[in-house]
PDB file of N, CA and C in Angstrom:
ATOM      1  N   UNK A   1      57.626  89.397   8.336  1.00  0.00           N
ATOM      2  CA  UNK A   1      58.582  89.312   9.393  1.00  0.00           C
ATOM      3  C   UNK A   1      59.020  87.875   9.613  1.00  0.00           C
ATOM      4  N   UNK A   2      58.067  86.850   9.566  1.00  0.00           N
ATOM      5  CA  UNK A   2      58.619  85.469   9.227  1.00  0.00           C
ATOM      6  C   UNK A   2      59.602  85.457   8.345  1.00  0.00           C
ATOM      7  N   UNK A   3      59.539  85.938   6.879  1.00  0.00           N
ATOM      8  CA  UNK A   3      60.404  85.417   6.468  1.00  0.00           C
ATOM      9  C   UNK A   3      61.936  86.144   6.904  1.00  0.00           C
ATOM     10  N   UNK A   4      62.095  86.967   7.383  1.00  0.00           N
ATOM     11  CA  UNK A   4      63.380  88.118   8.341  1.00  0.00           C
ATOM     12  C   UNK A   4      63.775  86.920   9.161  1.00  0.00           C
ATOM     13  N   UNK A   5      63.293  86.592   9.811  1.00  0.00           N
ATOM     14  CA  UNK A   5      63.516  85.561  10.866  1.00  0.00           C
ATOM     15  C   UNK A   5      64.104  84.442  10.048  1.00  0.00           C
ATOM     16  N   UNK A   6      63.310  83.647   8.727  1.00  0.00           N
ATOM     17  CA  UNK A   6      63.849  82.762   8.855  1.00  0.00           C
ATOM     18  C   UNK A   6      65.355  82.665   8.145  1.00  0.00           C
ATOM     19  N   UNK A   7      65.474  83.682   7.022  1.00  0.00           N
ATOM     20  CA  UNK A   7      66.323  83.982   6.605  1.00  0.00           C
ATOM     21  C   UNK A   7      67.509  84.091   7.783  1.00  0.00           C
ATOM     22  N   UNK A   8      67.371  85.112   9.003  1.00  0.00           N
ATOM     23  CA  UNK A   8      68.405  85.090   9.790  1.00  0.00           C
ATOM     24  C   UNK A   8      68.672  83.637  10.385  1.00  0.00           C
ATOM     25  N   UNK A   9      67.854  83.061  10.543  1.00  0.00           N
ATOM     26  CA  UNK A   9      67.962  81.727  11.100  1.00  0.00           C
ATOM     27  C   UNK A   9      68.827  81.109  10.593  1.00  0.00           C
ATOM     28  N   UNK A  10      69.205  80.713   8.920  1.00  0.00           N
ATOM     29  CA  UNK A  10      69.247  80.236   8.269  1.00  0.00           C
ATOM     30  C   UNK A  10      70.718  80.597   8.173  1.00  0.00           C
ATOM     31  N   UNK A  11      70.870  82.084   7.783  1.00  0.00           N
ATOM     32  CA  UNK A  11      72.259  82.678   8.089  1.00  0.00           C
ATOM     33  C   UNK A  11      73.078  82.206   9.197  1.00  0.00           C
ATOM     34  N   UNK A  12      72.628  82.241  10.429  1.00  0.00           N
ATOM     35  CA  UNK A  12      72.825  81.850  11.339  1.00  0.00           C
ATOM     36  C   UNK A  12      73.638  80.256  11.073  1.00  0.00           C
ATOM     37  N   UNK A  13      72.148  78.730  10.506  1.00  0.00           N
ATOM     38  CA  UNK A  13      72.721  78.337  10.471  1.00  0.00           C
ATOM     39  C   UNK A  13      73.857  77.737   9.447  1.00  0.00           C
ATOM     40  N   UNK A  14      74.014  78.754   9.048  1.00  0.00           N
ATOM     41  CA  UNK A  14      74.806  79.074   7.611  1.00  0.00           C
ATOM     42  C   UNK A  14      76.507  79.065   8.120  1.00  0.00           C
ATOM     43  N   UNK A  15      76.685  80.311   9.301  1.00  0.00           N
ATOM     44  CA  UNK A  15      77.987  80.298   9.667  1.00  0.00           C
ATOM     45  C   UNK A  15      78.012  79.488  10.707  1.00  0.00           C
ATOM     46  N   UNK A  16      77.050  78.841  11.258  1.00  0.00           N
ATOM     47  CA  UNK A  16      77.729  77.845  12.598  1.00  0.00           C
ATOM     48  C   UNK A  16      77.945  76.975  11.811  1.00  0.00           C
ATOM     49  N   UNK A  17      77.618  76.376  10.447  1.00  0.00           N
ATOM     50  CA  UNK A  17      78.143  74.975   9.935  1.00  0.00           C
ATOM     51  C   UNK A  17      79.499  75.548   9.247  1.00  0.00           C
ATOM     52  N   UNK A  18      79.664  76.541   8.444  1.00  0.00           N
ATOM     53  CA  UNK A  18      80.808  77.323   8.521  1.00  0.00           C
ATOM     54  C   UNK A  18      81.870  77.180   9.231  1.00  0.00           C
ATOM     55  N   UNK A  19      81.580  77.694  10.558  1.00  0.00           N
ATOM     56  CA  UNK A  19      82.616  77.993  11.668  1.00  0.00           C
ATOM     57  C   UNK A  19      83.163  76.509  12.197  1.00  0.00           C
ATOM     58  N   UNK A  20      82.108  75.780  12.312  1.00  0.00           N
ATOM     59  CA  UNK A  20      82.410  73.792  12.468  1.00  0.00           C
ATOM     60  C   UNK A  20      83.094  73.327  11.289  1.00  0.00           C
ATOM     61  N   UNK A  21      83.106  73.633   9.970  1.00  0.00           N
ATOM     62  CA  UNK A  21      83.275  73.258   8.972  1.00  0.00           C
ATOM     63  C   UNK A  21      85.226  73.824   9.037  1.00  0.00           C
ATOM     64  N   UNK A  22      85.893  75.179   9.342  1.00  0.00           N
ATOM     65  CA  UNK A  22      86.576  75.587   9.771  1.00  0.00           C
ATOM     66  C   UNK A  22      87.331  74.890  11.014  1.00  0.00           C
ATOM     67  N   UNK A  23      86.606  74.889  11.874  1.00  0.00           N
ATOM     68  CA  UNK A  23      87.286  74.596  13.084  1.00  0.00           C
ATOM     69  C   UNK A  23      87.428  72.804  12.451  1.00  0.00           C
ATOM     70  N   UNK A  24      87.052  71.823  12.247  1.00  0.00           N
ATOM     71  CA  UNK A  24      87.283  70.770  12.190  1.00  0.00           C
ATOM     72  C   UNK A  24      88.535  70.803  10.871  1.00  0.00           C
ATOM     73  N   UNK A  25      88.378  71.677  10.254  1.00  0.00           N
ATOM     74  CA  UNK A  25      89.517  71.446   9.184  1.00  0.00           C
ATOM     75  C   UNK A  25      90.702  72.452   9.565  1.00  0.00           C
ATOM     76  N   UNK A  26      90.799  72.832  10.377  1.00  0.00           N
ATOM     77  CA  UNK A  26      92.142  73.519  11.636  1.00  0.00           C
ATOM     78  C   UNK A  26      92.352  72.429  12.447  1.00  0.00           C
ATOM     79  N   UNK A  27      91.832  71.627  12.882  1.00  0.00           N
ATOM     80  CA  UNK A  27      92.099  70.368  13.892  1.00  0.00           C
ATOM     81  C   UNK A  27      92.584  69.206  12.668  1.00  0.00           C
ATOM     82  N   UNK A  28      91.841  69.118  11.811  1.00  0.00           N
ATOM     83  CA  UNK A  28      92.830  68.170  10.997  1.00  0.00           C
ATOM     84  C   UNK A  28      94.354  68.551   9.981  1.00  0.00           C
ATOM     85  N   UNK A  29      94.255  69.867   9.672  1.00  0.00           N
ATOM     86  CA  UNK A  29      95.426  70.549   9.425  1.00  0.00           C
ATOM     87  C   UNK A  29      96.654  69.997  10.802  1.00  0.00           C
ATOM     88  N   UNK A  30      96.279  70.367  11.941  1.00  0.00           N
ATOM     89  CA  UNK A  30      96.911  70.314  12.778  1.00  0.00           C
ATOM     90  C   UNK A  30      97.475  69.080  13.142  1.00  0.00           C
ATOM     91  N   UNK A  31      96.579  68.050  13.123  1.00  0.00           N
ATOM     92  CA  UNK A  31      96.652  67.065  13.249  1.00  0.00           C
ATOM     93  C   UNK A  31      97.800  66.391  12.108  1.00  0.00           C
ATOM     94  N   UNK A  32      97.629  66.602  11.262  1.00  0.00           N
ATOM     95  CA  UNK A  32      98.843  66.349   9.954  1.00  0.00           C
ATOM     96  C   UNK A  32     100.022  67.220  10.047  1.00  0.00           C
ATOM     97  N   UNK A  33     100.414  67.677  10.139  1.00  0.00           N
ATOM     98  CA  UNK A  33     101.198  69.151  10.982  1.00  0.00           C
ATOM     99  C   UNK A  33     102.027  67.986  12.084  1.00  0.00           C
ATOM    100  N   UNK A  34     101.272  67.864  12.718  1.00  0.00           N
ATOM    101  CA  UNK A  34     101.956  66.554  13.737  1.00  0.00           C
ATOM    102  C   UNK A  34     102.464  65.338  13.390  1.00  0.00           C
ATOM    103  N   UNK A  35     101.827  65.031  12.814  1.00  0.00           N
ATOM    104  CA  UNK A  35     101.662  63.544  12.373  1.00  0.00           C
ATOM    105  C   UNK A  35     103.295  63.898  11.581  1.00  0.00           C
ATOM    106  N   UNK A  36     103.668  64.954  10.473  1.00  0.00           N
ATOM    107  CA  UNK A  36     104.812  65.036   9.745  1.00  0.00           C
ATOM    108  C   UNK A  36     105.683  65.132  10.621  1.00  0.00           C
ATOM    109  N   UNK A  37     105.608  65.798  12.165  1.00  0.00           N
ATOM    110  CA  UNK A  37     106.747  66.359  12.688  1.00  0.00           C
ATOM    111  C   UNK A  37     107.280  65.013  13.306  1.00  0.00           C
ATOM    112  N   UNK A  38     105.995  64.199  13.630  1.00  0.00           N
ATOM    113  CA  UNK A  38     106.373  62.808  14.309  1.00  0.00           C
ATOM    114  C   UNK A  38     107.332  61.876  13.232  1.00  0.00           C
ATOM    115  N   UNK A  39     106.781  61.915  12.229  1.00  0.00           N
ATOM    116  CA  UNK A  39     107.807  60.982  11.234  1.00  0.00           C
ATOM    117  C   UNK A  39     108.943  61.363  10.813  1.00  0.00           C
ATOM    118  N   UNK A  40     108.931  63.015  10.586  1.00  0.00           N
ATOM    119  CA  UNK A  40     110.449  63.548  10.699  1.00  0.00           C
ATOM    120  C   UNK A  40     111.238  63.000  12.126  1.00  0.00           C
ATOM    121  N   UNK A  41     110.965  63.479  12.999  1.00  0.00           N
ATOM    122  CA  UNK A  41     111.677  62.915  14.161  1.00  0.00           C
ATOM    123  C   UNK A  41     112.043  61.449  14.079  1.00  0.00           C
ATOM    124  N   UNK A  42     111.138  60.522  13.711  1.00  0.00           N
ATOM    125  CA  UNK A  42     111.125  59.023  13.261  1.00  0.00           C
ATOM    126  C   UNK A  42     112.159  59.026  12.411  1.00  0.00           C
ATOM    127  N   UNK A  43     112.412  59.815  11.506  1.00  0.00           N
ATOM    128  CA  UNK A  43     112.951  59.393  10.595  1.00  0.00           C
ATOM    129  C   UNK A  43     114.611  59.714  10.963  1.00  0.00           C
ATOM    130  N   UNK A  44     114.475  61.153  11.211  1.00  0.00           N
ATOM    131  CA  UNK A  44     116.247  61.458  12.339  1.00  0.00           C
ATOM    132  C   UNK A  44     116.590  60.445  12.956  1.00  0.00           C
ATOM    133  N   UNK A  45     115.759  59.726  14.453  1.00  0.00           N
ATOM    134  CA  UNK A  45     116.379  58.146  14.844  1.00  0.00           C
ATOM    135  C   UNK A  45     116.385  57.545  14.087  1.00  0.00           C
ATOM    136  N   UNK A  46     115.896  57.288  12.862  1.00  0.00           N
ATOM    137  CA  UNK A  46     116.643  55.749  12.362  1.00  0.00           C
ATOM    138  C   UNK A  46     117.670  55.888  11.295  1.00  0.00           C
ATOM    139  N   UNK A  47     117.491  57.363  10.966  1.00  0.00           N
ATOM    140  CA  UNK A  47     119.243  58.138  10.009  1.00  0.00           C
ATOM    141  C   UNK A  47     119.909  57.850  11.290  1.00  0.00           C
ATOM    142  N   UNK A  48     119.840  58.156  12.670  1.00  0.00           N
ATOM    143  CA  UNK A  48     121.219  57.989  13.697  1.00  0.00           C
ATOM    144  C   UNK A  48     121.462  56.541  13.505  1.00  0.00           C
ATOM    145  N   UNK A  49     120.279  56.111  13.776  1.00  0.00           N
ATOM    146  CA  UNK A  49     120.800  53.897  14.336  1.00  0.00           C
ATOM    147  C   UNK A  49     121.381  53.652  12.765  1.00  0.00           C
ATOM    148  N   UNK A  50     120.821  53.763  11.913  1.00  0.00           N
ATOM    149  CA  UNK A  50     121.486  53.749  10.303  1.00  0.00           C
ATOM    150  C   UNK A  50     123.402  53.949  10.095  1.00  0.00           C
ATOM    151  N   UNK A  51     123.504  55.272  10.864  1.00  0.00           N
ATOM    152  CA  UNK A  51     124.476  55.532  10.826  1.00  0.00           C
ATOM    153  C   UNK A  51     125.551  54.949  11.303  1.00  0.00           C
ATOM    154  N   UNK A  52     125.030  54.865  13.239  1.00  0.00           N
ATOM    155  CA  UNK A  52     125.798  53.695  14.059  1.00  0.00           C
ATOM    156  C   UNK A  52     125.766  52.745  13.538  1.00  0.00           C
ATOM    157  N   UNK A  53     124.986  51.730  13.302  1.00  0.00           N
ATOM    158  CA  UNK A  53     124.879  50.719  12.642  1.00  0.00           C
ATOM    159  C   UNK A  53     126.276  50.869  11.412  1.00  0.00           C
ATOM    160  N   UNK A  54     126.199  51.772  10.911  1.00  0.00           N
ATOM    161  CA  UNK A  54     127.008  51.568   9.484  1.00  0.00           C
ATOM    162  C   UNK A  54     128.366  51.677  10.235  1.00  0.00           C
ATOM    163  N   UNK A  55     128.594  52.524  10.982  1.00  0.00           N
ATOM    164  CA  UNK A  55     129.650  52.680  11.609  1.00  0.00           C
ATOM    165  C   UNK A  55     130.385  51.665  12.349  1.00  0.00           C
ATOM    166  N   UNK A  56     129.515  51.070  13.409  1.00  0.00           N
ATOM    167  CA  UNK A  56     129.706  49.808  13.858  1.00  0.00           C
ATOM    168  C   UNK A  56     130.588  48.996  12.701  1.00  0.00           C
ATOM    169  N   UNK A  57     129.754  48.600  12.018  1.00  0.00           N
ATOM    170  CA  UNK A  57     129.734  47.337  10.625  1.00  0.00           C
ATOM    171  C   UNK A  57     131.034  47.706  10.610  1.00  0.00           C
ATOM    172  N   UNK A  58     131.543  48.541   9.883  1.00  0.00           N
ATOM    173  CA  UNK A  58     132.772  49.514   9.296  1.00  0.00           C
ATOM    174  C   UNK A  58     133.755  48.977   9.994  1.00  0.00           C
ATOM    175  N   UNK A  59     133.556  49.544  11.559  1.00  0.00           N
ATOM    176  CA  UNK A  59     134.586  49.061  12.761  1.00  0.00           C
ATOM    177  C   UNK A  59     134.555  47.450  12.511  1.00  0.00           C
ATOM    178  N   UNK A  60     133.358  47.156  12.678  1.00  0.00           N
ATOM    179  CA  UNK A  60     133.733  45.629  12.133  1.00  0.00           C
ATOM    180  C   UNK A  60     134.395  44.828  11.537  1.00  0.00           C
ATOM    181  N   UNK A  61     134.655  45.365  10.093  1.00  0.00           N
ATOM    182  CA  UNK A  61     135.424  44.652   9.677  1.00  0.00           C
ATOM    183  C   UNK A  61     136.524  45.077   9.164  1.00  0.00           C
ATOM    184  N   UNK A  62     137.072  46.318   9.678  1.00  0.00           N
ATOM    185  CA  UNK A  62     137.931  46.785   9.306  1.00  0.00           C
ATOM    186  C   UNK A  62     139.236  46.164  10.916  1.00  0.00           C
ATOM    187  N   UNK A  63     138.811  45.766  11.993  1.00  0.00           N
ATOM    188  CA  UNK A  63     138.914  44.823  12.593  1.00  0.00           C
ATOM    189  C   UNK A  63     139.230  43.496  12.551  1.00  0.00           C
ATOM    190  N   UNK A  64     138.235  42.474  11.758  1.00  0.00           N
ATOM    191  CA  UNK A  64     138.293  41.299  11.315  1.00  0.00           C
ATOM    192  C   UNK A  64     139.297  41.211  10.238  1.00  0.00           C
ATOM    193  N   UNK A  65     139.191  42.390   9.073  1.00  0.00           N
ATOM    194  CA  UNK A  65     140.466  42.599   8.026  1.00  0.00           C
ATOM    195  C   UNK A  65     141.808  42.700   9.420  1.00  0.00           C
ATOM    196  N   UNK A  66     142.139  42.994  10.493  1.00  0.00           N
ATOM    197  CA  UNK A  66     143.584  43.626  10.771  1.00  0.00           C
ATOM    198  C   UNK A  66     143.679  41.893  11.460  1.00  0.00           C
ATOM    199  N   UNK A  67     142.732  41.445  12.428  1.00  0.00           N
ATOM    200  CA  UNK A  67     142.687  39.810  12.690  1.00  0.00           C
ATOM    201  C   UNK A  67     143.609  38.966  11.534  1.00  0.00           C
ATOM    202  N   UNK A  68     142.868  39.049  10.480  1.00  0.00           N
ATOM    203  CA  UNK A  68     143.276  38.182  10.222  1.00  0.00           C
ATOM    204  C   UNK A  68     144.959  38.610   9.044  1.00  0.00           C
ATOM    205  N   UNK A  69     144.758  40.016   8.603  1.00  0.00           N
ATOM    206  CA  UNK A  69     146.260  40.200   8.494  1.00  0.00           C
ATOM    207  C   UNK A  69     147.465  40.057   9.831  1.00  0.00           C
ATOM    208  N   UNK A  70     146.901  40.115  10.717  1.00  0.00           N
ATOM    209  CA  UNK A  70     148.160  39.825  12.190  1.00  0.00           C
ATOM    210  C   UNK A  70     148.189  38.284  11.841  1.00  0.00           C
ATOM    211  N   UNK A  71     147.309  37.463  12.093  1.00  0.00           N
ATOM    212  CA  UNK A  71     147.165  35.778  11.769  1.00  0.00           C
ATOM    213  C   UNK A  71     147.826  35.097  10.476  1.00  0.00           C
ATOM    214  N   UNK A  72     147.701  35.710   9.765  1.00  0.00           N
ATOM    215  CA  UNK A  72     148.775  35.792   8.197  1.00  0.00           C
ATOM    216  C   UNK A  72     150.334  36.165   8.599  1.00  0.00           C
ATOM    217  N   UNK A  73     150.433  36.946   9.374  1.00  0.00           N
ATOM    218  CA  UNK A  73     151.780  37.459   9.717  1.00  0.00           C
ATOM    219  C   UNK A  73     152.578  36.434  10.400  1.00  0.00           C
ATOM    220  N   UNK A  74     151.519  36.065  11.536  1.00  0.00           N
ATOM    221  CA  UNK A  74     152.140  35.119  12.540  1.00  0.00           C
ATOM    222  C   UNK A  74     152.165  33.431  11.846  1.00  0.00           C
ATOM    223  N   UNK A  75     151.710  33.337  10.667  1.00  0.00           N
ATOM    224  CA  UNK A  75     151.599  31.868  10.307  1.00  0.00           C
ATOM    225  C   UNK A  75     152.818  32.228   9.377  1.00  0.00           C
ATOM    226  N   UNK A  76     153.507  33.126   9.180  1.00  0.00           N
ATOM    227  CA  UNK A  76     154.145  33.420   7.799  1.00  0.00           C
ATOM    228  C   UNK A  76     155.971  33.578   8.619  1.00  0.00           C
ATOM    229  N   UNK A  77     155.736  34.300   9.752  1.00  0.00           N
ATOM    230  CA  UNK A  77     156.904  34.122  11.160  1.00  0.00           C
ATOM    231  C   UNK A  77     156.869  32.848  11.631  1.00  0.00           C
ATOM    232  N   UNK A  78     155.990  32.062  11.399  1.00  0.00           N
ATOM    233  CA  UNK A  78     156.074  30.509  11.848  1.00  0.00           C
ATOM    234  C   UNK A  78     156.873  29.502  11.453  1.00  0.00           C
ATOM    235  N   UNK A  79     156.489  29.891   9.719  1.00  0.00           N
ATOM    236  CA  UNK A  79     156.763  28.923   8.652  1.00  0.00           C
ATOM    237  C   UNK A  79     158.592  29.245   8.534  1.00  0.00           C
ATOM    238  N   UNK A  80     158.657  30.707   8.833  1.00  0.00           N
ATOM    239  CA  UNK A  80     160.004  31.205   8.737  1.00  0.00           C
ATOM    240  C   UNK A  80     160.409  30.412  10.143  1.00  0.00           C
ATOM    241  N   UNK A  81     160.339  30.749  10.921  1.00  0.00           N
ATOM    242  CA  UNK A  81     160.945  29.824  12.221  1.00  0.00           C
ATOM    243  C   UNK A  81     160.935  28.699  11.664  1.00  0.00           C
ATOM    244  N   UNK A  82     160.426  27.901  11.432  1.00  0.00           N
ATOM    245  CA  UNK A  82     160.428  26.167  11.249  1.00  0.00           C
ATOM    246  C   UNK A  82     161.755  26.049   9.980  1.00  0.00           C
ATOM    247  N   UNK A  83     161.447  27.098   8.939  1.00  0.00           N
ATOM    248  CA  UNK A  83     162.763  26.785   7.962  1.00  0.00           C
ATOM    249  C   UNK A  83     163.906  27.109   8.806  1.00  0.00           C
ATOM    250  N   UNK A  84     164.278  28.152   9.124  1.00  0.00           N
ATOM    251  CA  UNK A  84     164.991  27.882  10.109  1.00  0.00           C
ATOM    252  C   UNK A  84     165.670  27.493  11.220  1.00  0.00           C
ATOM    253  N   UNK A  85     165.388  26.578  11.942  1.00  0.00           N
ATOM    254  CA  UNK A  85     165.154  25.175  12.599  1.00  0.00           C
ATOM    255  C   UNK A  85     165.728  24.455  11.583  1.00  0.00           C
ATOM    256  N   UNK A  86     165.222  24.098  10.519  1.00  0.00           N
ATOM    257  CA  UNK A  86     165.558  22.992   9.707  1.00  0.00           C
ATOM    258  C   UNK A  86     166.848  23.436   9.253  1.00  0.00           C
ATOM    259  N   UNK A  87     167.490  24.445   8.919  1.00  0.00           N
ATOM    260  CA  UNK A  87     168.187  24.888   8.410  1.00  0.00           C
ATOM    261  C   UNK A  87     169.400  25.136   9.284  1.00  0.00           C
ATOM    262  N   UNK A  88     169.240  25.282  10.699  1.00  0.00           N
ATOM    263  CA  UNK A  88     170.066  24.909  11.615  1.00  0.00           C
ATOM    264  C   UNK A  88     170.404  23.618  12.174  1.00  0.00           C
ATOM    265  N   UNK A  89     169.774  23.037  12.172  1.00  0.00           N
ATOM    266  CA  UNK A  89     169.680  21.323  12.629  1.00  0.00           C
ATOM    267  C   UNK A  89     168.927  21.454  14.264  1.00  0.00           C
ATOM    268  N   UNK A  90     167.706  22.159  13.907  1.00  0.00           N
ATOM    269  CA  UNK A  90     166.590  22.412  14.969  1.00  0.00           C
ATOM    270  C   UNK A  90     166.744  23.291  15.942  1.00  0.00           C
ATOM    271  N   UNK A  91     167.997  24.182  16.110  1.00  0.00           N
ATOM    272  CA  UNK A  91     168.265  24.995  16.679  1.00  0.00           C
ATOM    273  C   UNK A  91     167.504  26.110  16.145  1.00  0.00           C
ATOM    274  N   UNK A  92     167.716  27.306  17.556  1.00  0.00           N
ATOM    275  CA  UNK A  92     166.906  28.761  17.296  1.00  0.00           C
ATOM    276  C   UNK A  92     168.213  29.373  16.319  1.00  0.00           C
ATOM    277  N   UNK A  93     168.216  30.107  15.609  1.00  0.00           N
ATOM    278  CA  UNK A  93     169.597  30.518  14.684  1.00  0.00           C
ATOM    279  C   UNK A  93     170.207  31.671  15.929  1.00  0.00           C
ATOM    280  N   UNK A  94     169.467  32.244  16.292  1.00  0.00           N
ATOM    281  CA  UNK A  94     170.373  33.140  17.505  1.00  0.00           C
ATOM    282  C   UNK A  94     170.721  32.341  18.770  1.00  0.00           C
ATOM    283  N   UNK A  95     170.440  31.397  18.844  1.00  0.00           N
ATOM    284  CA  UNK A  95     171.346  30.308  19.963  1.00  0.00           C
ATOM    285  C   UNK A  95     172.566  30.063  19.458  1.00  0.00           C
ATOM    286  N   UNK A  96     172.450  29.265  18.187  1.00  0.00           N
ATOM    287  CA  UNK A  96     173.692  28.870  17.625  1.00  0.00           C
ATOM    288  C   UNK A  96     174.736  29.862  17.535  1.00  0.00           C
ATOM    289  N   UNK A  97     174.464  31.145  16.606  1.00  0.00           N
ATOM    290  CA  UNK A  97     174.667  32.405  16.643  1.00  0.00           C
ATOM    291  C   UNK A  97     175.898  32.590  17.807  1.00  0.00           C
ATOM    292  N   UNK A  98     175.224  32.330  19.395  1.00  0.00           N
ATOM    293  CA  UNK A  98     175.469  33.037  20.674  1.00  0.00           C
ATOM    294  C   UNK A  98     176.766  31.620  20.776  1.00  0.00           C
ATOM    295  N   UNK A  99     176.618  30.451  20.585  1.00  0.00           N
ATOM    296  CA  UNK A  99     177.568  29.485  21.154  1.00  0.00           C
ATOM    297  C   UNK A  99     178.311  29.377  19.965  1.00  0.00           C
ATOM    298  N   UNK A 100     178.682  30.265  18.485  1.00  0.00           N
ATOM    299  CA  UNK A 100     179.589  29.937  17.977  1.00  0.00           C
ATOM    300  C   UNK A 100     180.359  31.224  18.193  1.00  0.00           C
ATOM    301  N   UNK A 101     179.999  32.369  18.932  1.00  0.00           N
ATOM    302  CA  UNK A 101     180.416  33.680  19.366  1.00  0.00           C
ATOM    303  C   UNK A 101     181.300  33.201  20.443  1.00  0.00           C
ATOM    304  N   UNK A 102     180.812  32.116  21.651  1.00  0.00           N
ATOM    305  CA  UNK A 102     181.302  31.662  22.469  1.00  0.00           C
ATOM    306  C   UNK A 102     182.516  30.757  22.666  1.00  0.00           C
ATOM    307  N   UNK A 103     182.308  30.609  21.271  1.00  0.00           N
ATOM    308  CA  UNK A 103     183.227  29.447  21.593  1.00  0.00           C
ATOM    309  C   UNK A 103     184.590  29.821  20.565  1.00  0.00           C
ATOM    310  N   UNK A 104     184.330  31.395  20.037  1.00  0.00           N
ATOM    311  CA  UNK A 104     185.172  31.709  19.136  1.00  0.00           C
ATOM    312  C   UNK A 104     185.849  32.992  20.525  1.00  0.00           C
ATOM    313  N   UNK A 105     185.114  33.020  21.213  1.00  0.00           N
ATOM    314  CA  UNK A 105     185.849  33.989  22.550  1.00  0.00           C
ATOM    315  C   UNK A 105     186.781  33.156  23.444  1.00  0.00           C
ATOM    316  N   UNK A 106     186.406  31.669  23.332  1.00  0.00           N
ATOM    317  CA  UNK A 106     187.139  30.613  24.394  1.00  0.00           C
ATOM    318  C   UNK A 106     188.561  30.198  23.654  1.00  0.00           C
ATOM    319  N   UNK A 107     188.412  30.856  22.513  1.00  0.00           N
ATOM    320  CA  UNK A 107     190.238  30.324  21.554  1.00  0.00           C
ATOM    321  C   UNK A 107     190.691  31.350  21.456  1.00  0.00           C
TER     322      UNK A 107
END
């Protein structure tokens, strides 16, 4: 009968290291289970800021490109004003324009 006993004993502690052996490897399953869902999520915010970010940039310099094509425009309407000036004898050409209109209405 000892040995009944110890055998059950033994069984016994056969499935409680079992059932610990189980339960601790369901808590670390779980635990990784998490751990992925956390870095997925991690990883969605920094695909968004990635994105803004790229987006931003984009706006950026698609911006700085229109800057400095307006600044090209206006140095290029400048250079045209000044030849013209010179080309009038420093007059605006639609002044002159207006006082040779004027003065062709006064005869």
């Amino acid at each position: 009968m000892a040995i009944t006993q110890g055998t059950n004993g033994g069984q016994a502690t056969a499935a409680s290291e079992a059932a610990a052996f189980e339960a601790e490897r369901n808590r670390l399953i779980t635990n990784i289970q998490i751990t992925i869902i956390t870095i997925g999520q991690e990883f969605e915010q920094l695909s968004q800021l990635w994105k803004h970010f790229h987006a931003s940039a984009f706006q950026r310099a698609e911006e700085e490109r229109f800057d400095r094509e307006l600044l090209a425009q206006e140095e290029e309407d400048d250079q045209l004003r000044s030849q013209e000036q010179e080309e009038y004898g420093g007059e605006e050409p639609q002044s002159q324009e207006r006082e040779q209109r004027e003065e062709q209405e006064d005869v």
